[in-house]
Protein backbone atom coordinates (compact mmCIF):
# COMPACT_ATOMS: atom_id res chain seq x y z
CA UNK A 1 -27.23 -3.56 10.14
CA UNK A 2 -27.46 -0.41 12.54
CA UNK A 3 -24.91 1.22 14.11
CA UNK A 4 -23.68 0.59 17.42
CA UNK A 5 -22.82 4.39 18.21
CA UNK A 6 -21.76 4.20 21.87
CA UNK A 7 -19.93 0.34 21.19
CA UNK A 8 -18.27 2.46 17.88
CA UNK A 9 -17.48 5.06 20.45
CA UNK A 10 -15.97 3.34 23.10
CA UNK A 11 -13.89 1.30 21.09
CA UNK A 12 -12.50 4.22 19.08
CA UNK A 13 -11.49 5.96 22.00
CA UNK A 14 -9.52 2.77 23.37
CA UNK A 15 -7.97 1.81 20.80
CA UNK A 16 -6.54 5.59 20.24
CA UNK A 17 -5.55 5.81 23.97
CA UNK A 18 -4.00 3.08 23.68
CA UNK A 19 -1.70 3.60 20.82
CA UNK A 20 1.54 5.87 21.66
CA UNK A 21 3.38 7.84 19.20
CA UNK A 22 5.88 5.82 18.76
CA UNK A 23 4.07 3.06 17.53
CA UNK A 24 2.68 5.20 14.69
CA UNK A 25 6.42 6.78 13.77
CA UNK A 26 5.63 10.06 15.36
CA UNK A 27 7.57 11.97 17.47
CA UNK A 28 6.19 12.29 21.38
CA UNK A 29 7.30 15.82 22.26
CA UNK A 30 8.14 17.28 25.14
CA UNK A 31 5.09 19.13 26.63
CA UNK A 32 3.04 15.77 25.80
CA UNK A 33 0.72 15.75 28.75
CA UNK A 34 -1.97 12.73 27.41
CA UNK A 35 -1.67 8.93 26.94
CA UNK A 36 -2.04 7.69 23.99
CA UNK A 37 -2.47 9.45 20.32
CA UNK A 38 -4.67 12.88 20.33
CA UNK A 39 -7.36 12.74 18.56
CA UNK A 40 -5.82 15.39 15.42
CA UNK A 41 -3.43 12.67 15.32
CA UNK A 42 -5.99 9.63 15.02
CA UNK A 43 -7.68 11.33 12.61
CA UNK A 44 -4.82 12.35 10.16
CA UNK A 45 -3.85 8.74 10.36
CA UNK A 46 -7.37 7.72 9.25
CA UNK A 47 -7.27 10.22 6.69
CA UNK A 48 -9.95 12.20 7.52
CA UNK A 49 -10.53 15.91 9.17
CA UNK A 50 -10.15 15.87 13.09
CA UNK A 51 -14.07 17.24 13.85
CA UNK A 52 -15.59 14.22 11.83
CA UNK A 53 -13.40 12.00 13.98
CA UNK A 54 -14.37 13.54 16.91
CA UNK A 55 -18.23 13.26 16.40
CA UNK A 56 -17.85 9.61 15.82
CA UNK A 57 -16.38 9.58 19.47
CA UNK A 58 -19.20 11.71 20.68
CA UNK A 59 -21.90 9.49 19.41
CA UNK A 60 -22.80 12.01 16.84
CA UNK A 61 -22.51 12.40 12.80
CA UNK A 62 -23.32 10.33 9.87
CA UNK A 63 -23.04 6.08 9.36
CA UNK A 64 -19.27 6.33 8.21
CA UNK A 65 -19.14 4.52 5.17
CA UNK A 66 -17.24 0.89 4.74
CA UNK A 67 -14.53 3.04 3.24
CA UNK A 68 -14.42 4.84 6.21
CA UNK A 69 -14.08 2.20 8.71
CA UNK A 70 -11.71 0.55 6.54
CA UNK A 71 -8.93 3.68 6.65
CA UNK A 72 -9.82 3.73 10.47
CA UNK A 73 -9.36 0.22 11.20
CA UNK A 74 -5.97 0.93 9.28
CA UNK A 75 -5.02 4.01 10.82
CA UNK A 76 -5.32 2.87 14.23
CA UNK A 77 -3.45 -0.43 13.56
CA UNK A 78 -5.91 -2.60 14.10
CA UNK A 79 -5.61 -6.93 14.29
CA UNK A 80 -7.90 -8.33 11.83
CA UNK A 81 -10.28 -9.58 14.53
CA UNK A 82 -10.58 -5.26 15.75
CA UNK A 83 -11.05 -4.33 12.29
CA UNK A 84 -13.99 -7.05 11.85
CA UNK A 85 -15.26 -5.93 14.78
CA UNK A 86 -15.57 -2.15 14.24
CA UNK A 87 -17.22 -2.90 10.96
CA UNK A 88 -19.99 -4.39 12.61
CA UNK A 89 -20.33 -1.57 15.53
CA UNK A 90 -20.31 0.33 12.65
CA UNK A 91 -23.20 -1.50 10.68
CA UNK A 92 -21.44 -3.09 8.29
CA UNK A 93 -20.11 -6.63 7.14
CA UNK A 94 -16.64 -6.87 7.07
CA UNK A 95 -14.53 -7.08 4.17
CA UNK A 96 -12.87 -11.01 3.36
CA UNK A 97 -10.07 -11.94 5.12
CA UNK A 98 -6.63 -13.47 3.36
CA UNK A 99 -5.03 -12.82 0.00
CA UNK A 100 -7.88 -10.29 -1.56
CA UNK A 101 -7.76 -8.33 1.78
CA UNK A 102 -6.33 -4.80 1.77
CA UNK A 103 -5.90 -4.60 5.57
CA UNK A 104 -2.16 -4.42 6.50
CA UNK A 105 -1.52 -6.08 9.72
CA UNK A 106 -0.35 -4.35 12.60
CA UNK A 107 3.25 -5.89 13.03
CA UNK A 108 4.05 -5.14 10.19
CA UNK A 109 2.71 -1.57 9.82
CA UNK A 110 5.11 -1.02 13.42
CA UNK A 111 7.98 -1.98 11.20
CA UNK A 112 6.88 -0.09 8.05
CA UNK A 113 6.39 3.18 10.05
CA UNK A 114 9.49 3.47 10.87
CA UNK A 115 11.46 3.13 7.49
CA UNK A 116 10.96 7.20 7.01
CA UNK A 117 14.45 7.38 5.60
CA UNK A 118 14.40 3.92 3.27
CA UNK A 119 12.14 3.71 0.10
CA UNK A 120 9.72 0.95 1.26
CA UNK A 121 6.51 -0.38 0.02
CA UNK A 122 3.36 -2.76 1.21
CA UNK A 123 2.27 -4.43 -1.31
CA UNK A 124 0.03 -7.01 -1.76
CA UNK A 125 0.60 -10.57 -3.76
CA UNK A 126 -0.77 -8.87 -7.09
CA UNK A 127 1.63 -6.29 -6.53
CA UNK A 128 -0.93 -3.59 -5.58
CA UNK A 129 0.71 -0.74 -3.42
CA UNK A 130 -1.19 -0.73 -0.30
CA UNK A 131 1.28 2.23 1.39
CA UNK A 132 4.77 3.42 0.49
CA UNK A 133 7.20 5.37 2.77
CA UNK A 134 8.08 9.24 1.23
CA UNK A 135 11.20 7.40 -0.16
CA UNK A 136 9.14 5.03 -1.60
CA UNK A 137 6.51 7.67 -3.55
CA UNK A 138 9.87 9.79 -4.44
CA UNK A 139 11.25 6.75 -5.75
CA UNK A 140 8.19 5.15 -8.14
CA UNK A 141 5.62 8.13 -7.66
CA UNK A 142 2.50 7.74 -5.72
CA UNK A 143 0.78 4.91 -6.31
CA UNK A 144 -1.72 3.97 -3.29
CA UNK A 145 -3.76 6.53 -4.56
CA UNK A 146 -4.49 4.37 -7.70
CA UNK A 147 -8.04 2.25 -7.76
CA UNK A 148 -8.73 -0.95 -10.16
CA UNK A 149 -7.03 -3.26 -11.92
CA UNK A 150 -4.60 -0.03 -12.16
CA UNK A 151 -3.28 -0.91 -8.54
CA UNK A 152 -1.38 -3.86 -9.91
CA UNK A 153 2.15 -2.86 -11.65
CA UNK A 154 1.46 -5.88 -13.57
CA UNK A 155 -1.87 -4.61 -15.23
CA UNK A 156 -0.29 -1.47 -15.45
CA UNK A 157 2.97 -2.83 -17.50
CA UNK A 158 0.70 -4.25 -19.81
CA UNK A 159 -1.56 -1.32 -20.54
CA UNK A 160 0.14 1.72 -19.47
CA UNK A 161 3.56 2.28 -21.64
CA UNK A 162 4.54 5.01 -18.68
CA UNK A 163 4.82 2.11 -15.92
CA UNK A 164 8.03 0.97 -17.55
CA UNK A 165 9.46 4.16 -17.22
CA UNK A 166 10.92 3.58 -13.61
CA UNK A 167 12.86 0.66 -14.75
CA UNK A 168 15.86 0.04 -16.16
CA UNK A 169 15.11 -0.96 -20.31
CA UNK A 170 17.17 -3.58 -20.33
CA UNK A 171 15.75 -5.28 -17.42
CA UNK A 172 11.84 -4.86 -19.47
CA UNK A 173 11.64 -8.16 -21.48
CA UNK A 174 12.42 -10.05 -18.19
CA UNK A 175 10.24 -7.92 -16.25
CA UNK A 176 7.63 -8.60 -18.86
CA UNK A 177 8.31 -12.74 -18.57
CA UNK A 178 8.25 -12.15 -14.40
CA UNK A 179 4.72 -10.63 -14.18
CA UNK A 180 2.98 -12.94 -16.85
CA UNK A 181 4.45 -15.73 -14.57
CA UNK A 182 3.94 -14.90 -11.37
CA UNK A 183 0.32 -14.07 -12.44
CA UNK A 184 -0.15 -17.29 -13.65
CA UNK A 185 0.93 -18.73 -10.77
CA UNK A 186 -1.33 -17.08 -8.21
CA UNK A 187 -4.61 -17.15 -10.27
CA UNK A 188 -4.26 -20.94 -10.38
CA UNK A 189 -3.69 -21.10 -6.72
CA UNK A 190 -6.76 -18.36 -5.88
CA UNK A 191 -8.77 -20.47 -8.90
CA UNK A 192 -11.30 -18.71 -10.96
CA UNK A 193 -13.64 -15.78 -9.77
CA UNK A 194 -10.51 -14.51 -7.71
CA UNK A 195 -9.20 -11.07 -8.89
CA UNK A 196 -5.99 -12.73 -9.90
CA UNK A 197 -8.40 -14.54 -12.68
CA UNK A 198 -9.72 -10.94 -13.28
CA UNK A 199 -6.65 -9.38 -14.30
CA UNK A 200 -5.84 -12.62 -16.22
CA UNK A 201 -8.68 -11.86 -18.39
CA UNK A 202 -8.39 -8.40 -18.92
CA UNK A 203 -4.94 -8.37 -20.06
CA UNK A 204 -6.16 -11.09 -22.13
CA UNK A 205 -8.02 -8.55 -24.19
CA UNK A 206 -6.30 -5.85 -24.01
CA UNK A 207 -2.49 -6.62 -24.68
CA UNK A 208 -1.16 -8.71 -27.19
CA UNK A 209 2.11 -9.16 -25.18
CA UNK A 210 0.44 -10.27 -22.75
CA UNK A 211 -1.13 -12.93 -24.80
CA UNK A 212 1.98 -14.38 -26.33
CA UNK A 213 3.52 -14.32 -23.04
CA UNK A 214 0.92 -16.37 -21.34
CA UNK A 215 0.84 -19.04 -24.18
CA UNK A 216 4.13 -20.08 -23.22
CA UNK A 217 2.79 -21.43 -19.83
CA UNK A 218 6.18 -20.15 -17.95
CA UNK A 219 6.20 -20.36 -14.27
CA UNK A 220 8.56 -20.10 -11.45
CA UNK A 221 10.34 -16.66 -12.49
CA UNK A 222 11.18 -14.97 -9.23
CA UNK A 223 13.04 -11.45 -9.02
CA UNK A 224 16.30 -11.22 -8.36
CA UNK A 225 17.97 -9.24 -5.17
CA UNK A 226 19.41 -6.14 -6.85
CA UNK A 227 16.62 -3.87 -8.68
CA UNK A 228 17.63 -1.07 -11.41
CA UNK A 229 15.38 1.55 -11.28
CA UNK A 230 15.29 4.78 -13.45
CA UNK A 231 14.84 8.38 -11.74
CA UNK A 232 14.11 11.32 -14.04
CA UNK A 233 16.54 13.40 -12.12
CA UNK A 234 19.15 11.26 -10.45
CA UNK A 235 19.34 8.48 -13.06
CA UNK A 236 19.69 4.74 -12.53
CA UNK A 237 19.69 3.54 -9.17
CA UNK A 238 20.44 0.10 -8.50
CA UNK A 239 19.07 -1.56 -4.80
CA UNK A 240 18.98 -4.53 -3.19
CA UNK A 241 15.08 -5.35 -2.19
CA UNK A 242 15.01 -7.11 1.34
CA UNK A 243 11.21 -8.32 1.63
CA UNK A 244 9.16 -9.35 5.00
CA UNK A 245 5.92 -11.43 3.91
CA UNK A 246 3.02 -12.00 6.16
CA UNK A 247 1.48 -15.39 5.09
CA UNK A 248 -2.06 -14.91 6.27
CA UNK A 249 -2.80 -11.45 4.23
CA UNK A 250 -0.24 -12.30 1.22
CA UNK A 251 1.20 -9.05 1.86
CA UNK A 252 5.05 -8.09 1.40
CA UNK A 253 7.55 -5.31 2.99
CA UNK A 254 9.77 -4.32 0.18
CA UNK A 255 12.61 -2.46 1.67
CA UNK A 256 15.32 -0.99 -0.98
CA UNK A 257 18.74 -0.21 -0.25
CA UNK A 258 22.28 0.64 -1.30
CA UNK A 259 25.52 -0.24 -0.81
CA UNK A 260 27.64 2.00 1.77
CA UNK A 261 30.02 4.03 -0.53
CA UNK A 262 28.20 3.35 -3.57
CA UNK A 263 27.17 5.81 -6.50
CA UNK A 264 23.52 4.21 -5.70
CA UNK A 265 24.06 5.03 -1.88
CA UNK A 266 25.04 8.95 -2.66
CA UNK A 267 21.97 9.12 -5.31
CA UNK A 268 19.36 7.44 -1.95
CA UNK A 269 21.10 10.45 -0.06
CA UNK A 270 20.06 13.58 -3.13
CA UNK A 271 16.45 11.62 -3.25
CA UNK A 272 15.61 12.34 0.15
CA UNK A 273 16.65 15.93 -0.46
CA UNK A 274 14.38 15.84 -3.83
CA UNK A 275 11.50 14.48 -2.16
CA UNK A 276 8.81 15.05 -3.70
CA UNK A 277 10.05 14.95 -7.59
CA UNK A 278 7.49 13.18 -9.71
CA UNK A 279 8.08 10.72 -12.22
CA UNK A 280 6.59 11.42 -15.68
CA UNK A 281 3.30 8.92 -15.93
CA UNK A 282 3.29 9.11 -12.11
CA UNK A 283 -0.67 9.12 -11.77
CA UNK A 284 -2.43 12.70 -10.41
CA UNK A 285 -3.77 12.92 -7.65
CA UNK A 286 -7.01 14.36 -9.32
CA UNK A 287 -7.53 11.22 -11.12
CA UNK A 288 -6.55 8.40 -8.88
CA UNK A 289 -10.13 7.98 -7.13
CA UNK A 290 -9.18 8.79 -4.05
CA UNK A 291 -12.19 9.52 -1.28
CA UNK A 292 -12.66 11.15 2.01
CA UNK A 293 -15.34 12.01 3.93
CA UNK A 294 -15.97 15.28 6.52
């Protein structure tokens, strides 16, 4: 397919005018003279460098990639049917819609970019970390940056000894039980060929925990409210998880908070302050697979 470079033009500029601040949790500003999101700001939401934005505008520059025109379609908080249709102004077929789909929808992006001060995660029904808030990354480490079977804290609990790390010990044979279940669960609802089956084989091979877990055919485990996590610095943190799901992507808002007066509530309070403290077996950012492009 070719690309549509005025129609891909057009429709990025639109859709930027026609997002505000706000709606992407930034501030407005005083001296903010134009409508809509600059284009520095589009493109740091896309994840890419403001001049290779900008030629894309001005009919100029390379055939972005599919990658591409996914992290635009994200940035700009676009509705399914948008996204589908910049990948084909774009020259591409878009990606499958529904539970494999890594596109986060726009309501609840508006809600998620606004939980600055609350660890909170997207994440999808595989429990693959789509985005996380800087509460959220401060909390678990940085894990959107993390490609494969990898993405899914359930592959990684199986094959990675360091995922455990940022939970409470006691709570790891459950955990363990959870994960095996809940897989089981969703690869016989998505049936085989579905990435759910993937993983199912994979940790087939590679984890005799796995295995034995699986033989016992357990399903219906569900999490409970209150999660115990383990912080190198501030210790064990224990939060309530409130979670928004959107049906038609399988996606979930995890939102994690304390209880007012609490030693948990004090310990939310010193994370912000630590920020950016990294969690030992929190994944580089040299080695996650990350891309970008101009």
């Amino acid at each position: 397919m070719a690309v549509d470079r005025r129609g891909l033009a057009e429709f990025l500029r639109t859709r930027r005018e026609a997002l505000q601040p706000e709606d992407v949790g930034l501030a407005r500003g005083e001296r903010r003279r134009t409508d809509g999101l600059r284009r520095e700001e589009a493109a740091s939401l896309c994840h890419m460098s403001t001049d290779y934005y900008a030629r894309l505008e001005q009919e100029r520059g390379p055939q972005p990639s599919d990658q591409m025109v996914a992290a635009i379609a994200q940035g700009l908080h676009l509705s399914l049917a948008e996204r589908d249709h910049l990948f084909a102004l774009a020259g591409h077929t878009p990606p499958p819609r529904g539970a494999e789909s890594d596109h986060v929808s726009p309501g609840m992006l508006r809600i998620f970019d606004r939980l600055h001060d609350t660890p909170a995660e997207v994440v999808t029904e595989l429990g693959e970390t789509l985005r996380q808030s800087p509460l959220g990354s401060a909390l678990v480490g940085d894990l959107v940056g993390l490609r494969g079977p990898s993405r899914s804290i359930g592959y990684r609990w199986f094959t990675d000894p360091s995922a455990r790390s940022i939970y409470d010990p006691e709570d790891h044979p459950f955990l363990s039980r959870l994960w095996v279940s809940g897989l089981r669960e969703i690869a016989a609802r998505r049936g085989p060929g579905s990435r759910a089956a993937r993983y199912v084989d994979l940790l087939t091979d590679r984890s005799e925990e796995f295995r034995r877990i699986w033989k016992k055919h357990e399903v219906g485990l569900r999490p409970g409210a209150t999660k115990r996590f383990m912080h190198p610095e501030l210790g064990r943190l224990e939060l309530t998880c409130q979670t928004l799901v959107d049906p038609e992507q399988s996606h979930s808002l995890l939102v994690y908070t304390a209880a007012p007066g609490s030693e948990s509530h004090e310990k939310l309070r010193l994370l912000s302050v630590i920020g950016g403290q990294r969690f030992v077996g929190d994944p580089s950012p040299t080695t996650s697979g990350g891309k970008s492009e101009g």
